[in-house]
Protein backbone atom coordinates (compact mmCIF):
# COMPACT_ATOMS: atom_id res chain seq x y z
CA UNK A 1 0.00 0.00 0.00
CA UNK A 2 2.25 3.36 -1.25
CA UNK A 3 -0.68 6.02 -0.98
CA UNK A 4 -2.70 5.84 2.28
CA UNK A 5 -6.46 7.20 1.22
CA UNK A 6 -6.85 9.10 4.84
CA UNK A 7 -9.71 11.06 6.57
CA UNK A 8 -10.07 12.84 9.29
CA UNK A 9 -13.43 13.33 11.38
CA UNK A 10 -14.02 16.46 13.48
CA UNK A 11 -11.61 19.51 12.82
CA UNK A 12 -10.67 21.02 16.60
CA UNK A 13 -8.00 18.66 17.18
CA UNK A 14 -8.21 17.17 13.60
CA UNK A 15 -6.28 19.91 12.54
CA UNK A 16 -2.95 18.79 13.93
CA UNK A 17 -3.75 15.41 12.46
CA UNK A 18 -3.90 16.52 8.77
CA UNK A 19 -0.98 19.10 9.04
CA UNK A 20 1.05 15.44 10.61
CA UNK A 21 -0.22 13.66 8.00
CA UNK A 22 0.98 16.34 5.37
CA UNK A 23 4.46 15.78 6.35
CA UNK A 24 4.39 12.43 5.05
CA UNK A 25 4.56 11.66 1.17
CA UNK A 26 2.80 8.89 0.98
CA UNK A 27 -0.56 10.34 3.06
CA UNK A 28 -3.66 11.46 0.43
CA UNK A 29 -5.65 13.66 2.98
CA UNK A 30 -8.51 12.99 0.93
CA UNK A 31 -12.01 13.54 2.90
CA UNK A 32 -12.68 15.81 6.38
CA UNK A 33 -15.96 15.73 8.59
CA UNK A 34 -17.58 18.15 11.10
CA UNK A 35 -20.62 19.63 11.69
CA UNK A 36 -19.20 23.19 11.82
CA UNK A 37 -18.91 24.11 8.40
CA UNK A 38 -17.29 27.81 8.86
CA UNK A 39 -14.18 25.08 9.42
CA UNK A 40 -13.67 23.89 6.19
CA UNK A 41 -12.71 27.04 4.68
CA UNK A 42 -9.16 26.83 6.79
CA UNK A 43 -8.80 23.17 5.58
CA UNK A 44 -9.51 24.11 1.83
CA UNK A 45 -6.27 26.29 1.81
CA UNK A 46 -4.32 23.72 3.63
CA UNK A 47 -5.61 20.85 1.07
CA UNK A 48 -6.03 22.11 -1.90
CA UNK A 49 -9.15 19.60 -3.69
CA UNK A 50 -9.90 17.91 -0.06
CA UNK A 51 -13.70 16.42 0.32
CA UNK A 52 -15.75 17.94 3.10
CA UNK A 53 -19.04 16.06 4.83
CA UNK A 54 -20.87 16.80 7.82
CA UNK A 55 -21.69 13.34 8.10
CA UNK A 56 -19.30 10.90 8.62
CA UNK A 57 -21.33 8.39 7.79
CA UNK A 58 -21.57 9.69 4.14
CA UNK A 59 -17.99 10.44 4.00
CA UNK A 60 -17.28 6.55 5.33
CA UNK A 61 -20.32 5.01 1.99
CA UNK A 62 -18.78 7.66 -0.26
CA UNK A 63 -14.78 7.71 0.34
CA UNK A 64 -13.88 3.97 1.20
CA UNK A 65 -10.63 5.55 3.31
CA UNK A 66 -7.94 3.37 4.56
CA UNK A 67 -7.08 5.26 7.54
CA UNK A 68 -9.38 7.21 9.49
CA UNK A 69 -9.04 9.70 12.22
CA UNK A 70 -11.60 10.04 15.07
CA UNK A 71 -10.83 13.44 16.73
CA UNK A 72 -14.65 14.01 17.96
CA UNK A 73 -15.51 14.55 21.49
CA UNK A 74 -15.02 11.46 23.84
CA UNK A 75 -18.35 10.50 24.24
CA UNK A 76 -18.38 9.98 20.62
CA UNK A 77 -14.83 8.00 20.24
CA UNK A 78 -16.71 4.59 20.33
CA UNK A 79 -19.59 5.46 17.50
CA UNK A 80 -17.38 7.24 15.20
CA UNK A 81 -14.52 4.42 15.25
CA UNK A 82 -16.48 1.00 15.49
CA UNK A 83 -18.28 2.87 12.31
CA UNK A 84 -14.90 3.45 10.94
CA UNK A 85 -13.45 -0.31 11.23
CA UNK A 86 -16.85 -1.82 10.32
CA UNK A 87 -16.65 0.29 6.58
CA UNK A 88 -12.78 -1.24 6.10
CA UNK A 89 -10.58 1.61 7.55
CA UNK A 90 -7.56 1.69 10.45
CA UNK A 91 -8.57 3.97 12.82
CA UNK A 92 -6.18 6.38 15.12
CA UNK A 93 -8.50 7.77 17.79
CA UNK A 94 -7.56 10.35 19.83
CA UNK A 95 -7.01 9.91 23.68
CA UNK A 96 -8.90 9.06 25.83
CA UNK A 97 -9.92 5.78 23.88
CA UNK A 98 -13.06 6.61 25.55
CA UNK A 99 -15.18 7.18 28.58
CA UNK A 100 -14.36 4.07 30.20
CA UNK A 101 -13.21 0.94 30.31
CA UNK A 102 -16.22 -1.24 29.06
CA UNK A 103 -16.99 1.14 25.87
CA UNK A 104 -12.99 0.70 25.47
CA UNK A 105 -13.37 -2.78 25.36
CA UNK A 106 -16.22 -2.76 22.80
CA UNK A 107 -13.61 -0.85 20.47
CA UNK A 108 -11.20 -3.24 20.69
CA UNK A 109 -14.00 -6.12 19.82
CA UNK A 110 -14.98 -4.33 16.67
CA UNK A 111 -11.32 -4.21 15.40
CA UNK A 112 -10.78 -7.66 16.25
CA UNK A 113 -14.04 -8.97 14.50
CA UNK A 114 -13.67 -6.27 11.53
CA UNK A 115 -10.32 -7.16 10.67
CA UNK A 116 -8.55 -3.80 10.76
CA UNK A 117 -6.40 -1.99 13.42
CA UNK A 118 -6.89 0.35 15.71
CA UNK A 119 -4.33 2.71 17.40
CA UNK A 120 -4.71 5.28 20.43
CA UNK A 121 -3.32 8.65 19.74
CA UNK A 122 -0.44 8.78 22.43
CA UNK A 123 1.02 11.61 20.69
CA UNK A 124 4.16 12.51 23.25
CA UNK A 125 5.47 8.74 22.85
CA UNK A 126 6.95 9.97 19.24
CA UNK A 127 8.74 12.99 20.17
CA UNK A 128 12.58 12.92 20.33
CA UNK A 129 12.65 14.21 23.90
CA UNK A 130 11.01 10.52 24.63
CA UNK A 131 13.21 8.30 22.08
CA UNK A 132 15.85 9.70 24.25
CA UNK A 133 13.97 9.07 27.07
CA UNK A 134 13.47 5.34 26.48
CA UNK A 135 16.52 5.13 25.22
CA UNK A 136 18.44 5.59 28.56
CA UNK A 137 15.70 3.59 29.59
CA UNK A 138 16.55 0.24 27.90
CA UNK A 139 20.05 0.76 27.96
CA UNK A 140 19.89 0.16 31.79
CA UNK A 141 21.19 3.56 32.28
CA UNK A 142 18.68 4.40 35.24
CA UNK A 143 18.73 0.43 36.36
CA UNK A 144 16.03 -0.57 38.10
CA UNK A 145 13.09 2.48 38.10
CA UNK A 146 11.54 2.69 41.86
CA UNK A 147 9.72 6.29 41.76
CA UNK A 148 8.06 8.49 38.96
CA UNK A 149 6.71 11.72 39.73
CA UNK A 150 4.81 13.55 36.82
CA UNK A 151 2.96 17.11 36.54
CA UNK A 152 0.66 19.31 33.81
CA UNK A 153 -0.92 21.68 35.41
CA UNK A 154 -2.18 24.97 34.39
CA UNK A 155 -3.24 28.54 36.12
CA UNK A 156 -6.35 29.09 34.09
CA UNK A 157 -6.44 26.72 31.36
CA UNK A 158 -10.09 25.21 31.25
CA UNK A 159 -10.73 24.43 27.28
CA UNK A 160 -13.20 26.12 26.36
CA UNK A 161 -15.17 26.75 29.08
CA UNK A 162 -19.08 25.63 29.43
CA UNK A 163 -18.91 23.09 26.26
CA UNK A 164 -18.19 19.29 26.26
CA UNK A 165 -14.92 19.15 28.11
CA UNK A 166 -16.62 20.56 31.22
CA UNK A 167 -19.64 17.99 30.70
CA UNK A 168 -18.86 14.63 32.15
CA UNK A 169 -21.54 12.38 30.49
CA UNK A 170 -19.51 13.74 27.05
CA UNK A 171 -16.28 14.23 28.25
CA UNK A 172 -15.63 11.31 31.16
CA UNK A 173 -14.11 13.85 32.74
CA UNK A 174 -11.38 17.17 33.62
CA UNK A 175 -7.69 17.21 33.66
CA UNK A 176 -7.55 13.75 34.61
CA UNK A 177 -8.67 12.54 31.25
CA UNK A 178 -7.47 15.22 29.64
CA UNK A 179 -3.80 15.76 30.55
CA UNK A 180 -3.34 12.98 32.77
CA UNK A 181 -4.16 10.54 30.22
CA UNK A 182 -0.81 11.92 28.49
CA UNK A 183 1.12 11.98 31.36
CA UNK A 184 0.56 8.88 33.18
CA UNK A 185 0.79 7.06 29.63
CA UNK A 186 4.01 8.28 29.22
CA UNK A 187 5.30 7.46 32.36
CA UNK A 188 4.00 3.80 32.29
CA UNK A 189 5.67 3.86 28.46
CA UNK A 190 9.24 4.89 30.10
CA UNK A 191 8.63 1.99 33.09
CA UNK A 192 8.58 -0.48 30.47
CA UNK A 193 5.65 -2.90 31.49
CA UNK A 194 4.92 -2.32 34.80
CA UNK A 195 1.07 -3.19 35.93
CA UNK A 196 -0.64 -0.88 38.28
CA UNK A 197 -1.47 -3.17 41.53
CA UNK A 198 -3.56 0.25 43.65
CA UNK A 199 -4.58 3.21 42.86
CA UNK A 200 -5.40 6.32 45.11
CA UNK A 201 -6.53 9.13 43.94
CA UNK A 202 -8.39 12.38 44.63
CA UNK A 203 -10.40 15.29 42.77
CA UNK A 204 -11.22 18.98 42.96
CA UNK A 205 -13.44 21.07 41.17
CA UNK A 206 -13.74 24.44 43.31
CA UNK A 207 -12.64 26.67 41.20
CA UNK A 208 -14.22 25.43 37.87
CA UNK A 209 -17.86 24.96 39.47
CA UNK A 210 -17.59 28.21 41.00
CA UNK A 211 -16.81 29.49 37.74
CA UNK A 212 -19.69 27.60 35.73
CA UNK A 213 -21.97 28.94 38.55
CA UNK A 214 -20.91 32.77 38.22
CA UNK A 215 -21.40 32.66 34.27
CA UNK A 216 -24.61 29.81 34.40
CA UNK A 217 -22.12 27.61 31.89
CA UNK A 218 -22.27 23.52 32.49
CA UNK A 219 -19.06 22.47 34.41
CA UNK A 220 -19.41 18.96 36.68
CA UNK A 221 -15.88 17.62 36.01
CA UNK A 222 -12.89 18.22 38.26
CA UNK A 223 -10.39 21.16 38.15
CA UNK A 224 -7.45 19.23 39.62
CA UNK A 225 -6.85 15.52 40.43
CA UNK A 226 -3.63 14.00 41.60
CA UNK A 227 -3.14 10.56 42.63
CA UNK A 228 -0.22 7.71 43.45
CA UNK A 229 0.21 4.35 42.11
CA UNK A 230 1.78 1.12 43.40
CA UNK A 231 2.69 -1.06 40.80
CA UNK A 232 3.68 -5.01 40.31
CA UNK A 233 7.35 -4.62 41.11
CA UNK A 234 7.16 -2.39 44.12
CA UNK A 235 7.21 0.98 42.41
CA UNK A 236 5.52 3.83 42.99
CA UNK A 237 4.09 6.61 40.72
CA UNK A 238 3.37 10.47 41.90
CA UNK A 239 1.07 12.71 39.95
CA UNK A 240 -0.55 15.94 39.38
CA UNK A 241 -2.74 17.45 37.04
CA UNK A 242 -4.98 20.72 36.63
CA UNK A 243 -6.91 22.86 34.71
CA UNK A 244 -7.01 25.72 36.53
CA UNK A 245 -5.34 26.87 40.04
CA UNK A 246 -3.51 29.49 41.46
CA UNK A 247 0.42 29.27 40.33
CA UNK A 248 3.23 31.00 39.32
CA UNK A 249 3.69 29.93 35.97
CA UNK A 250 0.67 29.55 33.18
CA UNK A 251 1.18 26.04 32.35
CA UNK A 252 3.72 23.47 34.49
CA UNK A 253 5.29 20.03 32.93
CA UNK A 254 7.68 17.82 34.74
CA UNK A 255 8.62 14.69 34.81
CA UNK A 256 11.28 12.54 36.90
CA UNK A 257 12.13 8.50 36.97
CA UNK A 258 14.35 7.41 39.92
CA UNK A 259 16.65 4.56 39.32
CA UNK A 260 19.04 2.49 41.36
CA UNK A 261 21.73 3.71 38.85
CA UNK A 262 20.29 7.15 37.56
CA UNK A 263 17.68 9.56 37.12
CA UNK A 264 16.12 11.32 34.27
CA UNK A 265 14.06 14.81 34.78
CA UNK A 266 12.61 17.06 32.08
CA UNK A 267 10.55 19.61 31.14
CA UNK A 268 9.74 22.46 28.99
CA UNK A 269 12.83 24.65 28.84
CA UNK A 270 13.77 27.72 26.36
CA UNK A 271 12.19 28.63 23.27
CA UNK A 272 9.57 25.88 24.21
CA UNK A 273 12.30 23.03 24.14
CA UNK A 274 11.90 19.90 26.16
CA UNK A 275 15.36 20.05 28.35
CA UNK A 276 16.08 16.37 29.43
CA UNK A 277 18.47 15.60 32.34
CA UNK A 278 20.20 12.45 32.80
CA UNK A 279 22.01 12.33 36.49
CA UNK A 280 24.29 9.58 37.44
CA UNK A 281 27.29 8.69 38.61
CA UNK A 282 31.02 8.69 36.70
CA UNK A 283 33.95 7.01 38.91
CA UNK A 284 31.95 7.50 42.02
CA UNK A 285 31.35 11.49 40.91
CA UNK A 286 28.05 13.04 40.91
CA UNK A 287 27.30 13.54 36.95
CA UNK A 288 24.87 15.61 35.40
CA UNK A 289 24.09 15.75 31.27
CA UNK A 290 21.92 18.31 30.11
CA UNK A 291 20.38 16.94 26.44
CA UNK A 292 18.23 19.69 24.50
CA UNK A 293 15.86 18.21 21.93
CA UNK A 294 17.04 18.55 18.74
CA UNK A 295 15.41 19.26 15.19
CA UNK A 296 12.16 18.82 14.35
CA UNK A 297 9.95 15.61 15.70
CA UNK A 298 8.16 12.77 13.83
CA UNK A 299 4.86 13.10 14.74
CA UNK A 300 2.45 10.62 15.75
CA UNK A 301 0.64 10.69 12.49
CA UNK A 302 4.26 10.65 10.00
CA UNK A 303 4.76 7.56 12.00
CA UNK A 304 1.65 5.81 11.18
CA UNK A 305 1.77 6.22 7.76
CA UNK A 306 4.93 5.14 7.94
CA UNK A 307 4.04 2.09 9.86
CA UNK A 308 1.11 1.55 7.45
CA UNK A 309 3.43 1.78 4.11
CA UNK A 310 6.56 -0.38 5.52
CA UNK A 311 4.54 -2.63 8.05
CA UNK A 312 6.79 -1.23 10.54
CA UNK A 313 5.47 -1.31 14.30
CA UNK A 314 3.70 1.29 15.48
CA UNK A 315 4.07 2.85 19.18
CA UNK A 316 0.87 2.87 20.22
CA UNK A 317 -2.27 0.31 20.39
CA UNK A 318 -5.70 -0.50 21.14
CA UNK A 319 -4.37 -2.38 24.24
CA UNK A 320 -2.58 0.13 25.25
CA UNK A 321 -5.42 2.16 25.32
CA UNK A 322 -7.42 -0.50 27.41
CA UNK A 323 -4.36 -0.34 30.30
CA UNK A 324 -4.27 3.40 30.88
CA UNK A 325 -8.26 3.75 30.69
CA UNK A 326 -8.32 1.05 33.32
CA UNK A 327 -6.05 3.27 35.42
CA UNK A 328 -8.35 6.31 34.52
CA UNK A 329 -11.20 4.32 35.75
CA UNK A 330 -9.68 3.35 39.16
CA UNK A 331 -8.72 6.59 40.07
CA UNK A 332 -11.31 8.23 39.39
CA UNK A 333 -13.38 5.17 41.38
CA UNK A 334 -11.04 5.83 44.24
CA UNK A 335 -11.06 9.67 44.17
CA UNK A 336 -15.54 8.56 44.23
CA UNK A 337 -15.05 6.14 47.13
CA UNK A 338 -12.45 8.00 49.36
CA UNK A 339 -10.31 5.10 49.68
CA UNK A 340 -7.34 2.99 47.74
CA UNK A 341 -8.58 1.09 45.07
CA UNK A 342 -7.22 -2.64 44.25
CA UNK A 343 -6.80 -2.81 40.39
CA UNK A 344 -7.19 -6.09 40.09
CA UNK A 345 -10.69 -6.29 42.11
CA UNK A 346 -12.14 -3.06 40.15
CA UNK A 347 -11.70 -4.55 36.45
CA UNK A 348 -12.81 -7.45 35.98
CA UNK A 349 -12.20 -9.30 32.49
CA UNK A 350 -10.50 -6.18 31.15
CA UNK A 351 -7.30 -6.94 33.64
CA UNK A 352 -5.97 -9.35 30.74
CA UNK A 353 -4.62 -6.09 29.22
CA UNK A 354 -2.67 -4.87 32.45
């Protein structure tokens, strides 16, 4: 297959998938979707002879794609892909795979049955910052990783405020399944296979409700949730995420792994770089390398062309979906019920994918 026939369904975060799939030669960005039709005027001058529907449905009878984005809002993941696979196409949805576990499961039944495969859009996986990253990883650099701590929050960063993010039967949820989903996949990604045995976690949504309530706009997700995480082999995860809260910067990232033989730490540093330090010992001497993220990264979308074209692997699955929306799942449970929650007694028959 040299020319992937791709399309890509809702144009918010669609956007970055067609100008991803641009970069690629052998991508034909040949149909979009959305019910906002004032959109397709931007897309028009990026594609030049692009399709546009309002129905994906149509676009799926009429266009017969191979590939086929789902960037809707969560509560429609599910519909919009399991439509997708059953008319013939691969399907990269956008994270979260959905609102929880069991419609999660569903979506990974229709790709079975239908044939076809179906990838979760774990975009920071692909950049260089985490090659590198892994890298040290699975050299044994860090040895043995006992502790992760993570962050992403934000001073006043609701998205935009008194739609569908703020609306849990569409959204599933705040911060948590917004940024968190990035985060804590990432992390897990760097541990290299580690299952999450507990789960505690905790939510806040005073500033957001009191918000929605001042302007009479729909907001019954959290603001903040943080959480920790024992896992399999005794380690432990640390995170923190928010939309909203008082801070000195606008928007926070960090990130640290602790092994028995080094450490990495990163984060956003100048000109919007992601600075990656790698500490560790030379000779018995405290060392410290300082590695800047060079040129310009594949993206998510190059790579699944790519993978698509050359049958190379691709970073990021349907089951790995499953495993971080069964850790969504449990903390938000535990963050409901005030109390640790035991993975393998919340999951049921989805805990073959931990």
């Amino acid at each position: 297959m040299s020319t992937i026939k791709t399309a890509v369904v809702g144009l918010g975060m669609g956007r970055f998938h067609i100008k991803g799939y641009l970069n690629h030669p052998s991508a034909d960005v040949a149909a979009v979707v959305d019910l906002d039709e004032s959109r397709f005027g931007e897309i028009k001058e990026l594609v030049p002879g692009v399709r546009t529907y309002t129905d994906y449905r149509e676009m799926l009878r009429a266009e017969k794609p191979d590939l086929v984005s789902v960037a809707v809002p969560n509560f429609l993941h599910e519909e919009v892909t399991c439509a997708a696979l059953d008319a013939g196409a691969n399907v990269l949805c956008e994270k979260p795979m959905s609102l929880n576990v069991e419609s999660a499961l569903r979506m990974r039944d229709k790709a079975e049955s239908s044939g076809k495969r179906l990838y979760i859009n774990f975009s920071q996986r692909f950049s260089e910052f985490a090659r590198t990253a892994r890298g040290l990883v699975d050299e044994g650099r860090l040895g043995d990783i006992y502790h992760a701590y993570c962050q992403w929050t934000r001073r006043d960063g609701i998205p935009r405020f008194g739609g569908w993010f703020g609306q849990k039967k569409m959204s599933g949820g705040g911060p948590l399944i917004d940024l968190g989903v990035h985060r804590l996949d990432f992390v897990l990604w760097l541990m290299g296979g580690v299952k999450p045995v507990t789960v505690s976690g905790t939510t806040h949504h005073r500033l957001g409700s009191a918000l929605g309530k001042a302007q009479g706009k729909a907001f019954d997700v959290e603001d903040l949730a943080s959480g920790f995480i024992r896992t399999d082999n005794g380690a432990s995860i640390l995170f923190e995420v928010s939309w909203t809260g008082f801070q000195v910067r606008k928007e926070q990232q960090a990130l640290r792994l602790l092994g028995e033989k080094g450490s990495i730490e990163g984060g956003p540093g100048l000109h919007g770089d992601y600075t990656l330090h790698y500490c560790h010992d030379i000779a018995g001497h405290a060392f410290n390398s300082i590695l800047v993220q060079p040129g310009r990264d594949t993206t998510s979308y190059e790579a699944l062309i790519e993978s698509l074209v050359t049958g190379k692997p691709y970073l990021s699955s349907a089951e790995d979906g499953i495993r971080l929306q069964i850790v969504l799942d449990c903390l938000y449970e535990s963050a409901r019920l005030g109390r640790e929650v035991v993975v393998e007694e919340f999951v049921g028959k989805a805990l073959q994918y931990l």
